[in-house]
Protein backbone atom coordinates (compact mmCIF):
# COMPACT_ATOMS: atom_id res chain seq x y z
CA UNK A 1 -72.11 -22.31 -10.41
CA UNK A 2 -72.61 -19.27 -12.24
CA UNK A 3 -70.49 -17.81 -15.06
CA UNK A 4 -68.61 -15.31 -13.18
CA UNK A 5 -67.60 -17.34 -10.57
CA UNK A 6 -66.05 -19.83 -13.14
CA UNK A 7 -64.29 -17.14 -15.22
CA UNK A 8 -62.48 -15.50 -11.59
CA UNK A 9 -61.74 -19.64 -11.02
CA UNK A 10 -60.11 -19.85 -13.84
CA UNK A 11 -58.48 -16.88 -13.93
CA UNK A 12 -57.05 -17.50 -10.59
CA UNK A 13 -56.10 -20.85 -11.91
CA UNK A 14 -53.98 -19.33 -15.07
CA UNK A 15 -52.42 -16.59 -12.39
CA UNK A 16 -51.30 -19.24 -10.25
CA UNK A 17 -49.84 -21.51 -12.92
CA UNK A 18 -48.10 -18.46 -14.79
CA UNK A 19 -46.46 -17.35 -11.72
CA UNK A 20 -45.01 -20.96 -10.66
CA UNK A 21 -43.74 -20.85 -14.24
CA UNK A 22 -41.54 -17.75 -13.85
CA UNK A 23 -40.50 -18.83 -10.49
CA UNK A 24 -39.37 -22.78 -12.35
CA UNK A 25 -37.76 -20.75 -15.03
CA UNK A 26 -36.15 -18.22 -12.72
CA UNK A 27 -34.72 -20.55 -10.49
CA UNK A 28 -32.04 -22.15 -12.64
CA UNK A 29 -30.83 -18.56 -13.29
CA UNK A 30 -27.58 -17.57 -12.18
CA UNK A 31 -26.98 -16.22 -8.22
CA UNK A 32 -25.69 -12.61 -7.38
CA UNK A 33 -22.61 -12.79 -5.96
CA UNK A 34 -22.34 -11.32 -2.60
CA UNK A 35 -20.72 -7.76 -2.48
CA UNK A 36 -17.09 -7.67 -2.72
CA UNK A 37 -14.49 -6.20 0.68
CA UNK A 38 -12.28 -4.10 -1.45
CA UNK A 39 -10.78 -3.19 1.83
CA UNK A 40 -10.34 -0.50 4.79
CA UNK A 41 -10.30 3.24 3.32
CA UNK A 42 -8.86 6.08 5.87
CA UNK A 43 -7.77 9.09 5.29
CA UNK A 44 -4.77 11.40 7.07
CA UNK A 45 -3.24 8.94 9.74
CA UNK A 46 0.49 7.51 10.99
CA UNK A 47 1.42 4.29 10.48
CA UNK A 48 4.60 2.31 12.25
CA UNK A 49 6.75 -0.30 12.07
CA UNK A 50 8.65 -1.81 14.70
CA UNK A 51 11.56 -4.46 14.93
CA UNK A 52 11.56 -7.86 17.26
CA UNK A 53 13.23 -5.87 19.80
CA UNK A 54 9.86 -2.87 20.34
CA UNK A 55 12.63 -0.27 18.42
CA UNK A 56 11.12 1.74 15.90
CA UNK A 57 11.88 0.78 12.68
CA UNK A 58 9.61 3.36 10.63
CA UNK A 59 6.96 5.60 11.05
CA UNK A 60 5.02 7.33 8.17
CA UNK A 61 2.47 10.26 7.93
CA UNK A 62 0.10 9.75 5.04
CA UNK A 63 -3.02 11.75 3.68
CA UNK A 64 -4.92 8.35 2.55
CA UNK A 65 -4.39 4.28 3.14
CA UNK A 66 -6.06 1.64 1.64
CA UNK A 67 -6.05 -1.76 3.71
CA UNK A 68 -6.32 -5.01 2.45
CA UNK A 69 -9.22 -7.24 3.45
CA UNK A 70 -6.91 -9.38 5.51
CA UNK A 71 -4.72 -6.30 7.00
CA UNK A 72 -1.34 -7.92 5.78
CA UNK A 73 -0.91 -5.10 3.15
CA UNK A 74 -1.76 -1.24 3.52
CA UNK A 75 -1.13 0.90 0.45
CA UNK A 76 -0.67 5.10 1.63
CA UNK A 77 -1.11 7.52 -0.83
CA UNK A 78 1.24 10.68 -0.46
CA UNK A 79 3.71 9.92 2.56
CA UNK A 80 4.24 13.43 3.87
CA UNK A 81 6.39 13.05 7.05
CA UNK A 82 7.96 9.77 7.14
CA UNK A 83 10.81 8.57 9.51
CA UNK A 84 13.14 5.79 8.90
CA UNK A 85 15.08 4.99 12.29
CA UNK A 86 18.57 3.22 13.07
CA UNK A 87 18.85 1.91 16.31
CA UNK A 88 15.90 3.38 17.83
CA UNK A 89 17.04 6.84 16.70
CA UNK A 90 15.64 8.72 13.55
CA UNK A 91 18.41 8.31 10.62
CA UNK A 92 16.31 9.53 7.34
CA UNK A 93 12.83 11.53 6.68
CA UNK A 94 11.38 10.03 4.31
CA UNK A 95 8.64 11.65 1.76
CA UNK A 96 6.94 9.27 -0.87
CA UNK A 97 3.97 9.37 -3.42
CA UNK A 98 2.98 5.57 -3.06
CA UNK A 99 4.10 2.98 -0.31
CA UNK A 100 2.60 -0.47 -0.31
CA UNK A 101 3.55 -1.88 3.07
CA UNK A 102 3.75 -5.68 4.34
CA UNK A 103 2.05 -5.18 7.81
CA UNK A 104 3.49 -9.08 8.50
CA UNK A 105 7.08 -8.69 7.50
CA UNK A 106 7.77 -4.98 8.36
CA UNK A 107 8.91 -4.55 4.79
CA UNK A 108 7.69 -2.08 2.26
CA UNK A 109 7.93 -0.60 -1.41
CA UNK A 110 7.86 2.62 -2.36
CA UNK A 111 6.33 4.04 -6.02
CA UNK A 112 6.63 7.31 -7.52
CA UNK A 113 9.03 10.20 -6.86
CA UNK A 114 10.79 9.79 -3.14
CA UNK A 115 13.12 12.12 -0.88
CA UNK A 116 15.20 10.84 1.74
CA UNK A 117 17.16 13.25 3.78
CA UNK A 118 19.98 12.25 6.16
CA UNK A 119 19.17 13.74 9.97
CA UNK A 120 21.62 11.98 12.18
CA UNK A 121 23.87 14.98 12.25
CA UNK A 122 26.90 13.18 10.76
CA UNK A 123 26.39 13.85 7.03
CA UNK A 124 24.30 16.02 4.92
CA UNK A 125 22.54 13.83 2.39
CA UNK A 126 19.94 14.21 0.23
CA UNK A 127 18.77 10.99 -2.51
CA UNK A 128 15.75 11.02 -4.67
CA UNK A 129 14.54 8.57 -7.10
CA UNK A 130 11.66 7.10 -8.42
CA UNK A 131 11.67 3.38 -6.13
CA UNK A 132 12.74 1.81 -3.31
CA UNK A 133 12.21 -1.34 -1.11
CA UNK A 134 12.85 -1.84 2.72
CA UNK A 135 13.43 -4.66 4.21
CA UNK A 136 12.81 -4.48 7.67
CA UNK A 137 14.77 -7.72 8.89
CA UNK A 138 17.80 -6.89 6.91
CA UNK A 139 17.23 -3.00 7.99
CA UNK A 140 18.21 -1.98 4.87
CA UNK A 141 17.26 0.39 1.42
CA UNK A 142 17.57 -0.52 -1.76
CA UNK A 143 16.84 1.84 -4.56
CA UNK A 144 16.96 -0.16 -7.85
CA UNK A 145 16.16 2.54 -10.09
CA UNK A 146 18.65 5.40 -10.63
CA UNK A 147 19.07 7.93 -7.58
CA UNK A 148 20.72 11.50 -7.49
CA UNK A 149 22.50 12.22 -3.87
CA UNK A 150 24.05 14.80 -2.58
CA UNK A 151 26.11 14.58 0.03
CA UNK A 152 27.93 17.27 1.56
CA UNK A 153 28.11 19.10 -1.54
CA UNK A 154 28.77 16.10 -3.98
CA UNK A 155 26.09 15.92 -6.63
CA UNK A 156 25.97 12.57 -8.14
CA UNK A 157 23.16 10.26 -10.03
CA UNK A 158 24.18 6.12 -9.47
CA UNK A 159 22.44 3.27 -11.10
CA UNK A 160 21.55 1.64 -7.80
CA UNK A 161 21.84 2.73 -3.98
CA UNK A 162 21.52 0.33 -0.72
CA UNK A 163 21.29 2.16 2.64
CA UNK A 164 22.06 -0.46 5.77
CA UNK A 165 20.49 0.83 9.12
CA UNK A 166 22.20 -1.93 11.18
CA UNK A 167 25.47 0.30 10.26
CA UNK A 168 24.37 3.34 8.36
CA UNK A 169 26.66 2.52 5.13
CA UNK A 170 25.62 3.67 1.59
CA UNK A 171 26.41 1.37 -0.82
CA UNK A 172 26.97 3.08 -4.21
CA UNK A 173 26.35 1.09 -7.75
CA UNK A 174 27.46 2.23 -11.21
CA UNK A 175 27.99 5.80 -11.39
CA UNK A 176 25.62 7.54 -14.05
CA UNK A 177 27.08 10.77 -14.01
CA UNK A 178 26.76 14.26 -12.33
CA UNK A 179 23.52 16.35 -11.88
């Protein structure tokens, strides 16, 4: 065998064992892990809830929603046009910065400032605050956080509000004074 043909032998040789080293050493490294679902993006929609008995129970225009991996929670970003309804009827537009909604239970929570305004033609009220929750079996509002209403002319700010939809009574908490 001549010279060359040895040296490109052993060359080969030495390739071949380097590269099943890297592979040996490379294979107790640690695994990627696969690429994350952060979830459904949309943008400018209507979403809608609706009770046991196919009556409305909400219906919200947004400009962007988020959905979960699982679709059991949607978050919407800037709730434009929303409509809360008693008895099938609209009762209160609703307009929100941030509402994380439980597609499962019907319920939701509302973030940032929010405006509810009274359209059933009986009273002329106006809340705002900063929070609220729905529950969507009990068909009622809560607004922990302090809310200003006005209501036919009476300006007041309360601790706590709760607005029932089975009966359309406002329940009133500590009054905070007069805006």
């Amino acid at each position: 065998m001549n010279p060359f043909m040895r040296a490109g032998i052993a060359a080969a040789v030495i390739l071949l064992v380097a590269w099943t080293a890297v592979g040996i050493y490379r294979a107790g490294g640690d695994v990627p892990p696969p690429p994350g679902n952060p979830g459904t993006k949309l943008t400018t929609g209507h979403a809608e809830g609706r009770r046991v008995d196919g009556k409305p129970s909400w219906s919200l225009d947004y400009d962007k929603v988020v959905a979960s991996s699982d679709s059991t929670l949607a978050t919407l970003e800037n709730v434009r046009d929303g409509e809360l309804y008693k008895g099938g009827r609209p009762f209160m537009k609703m307009v929100a910065k941030h509402v994380v909604i439980n597609t499962l239970s019907n319920d939701f929570v509302v973030t940032g400032p929010l405006e509810l305004t009274e359209n059933d033609g009986k009273y002329r009220r106006h809340l705002t605050s900063d929070a609220a929750n729905y529950s969507g079996v009990l068909q009622t509002l809560t607004l922990p956080h302090p809310a200003k209403i006005n209501s036919d002319g009476a300006r007041i700010k309360v601790a706590t509000a709760i607005v029932n939809f089975k009966s359309g009574d406002l329940k009133l908490g500590p009054l905070v004074g007069f805006f």
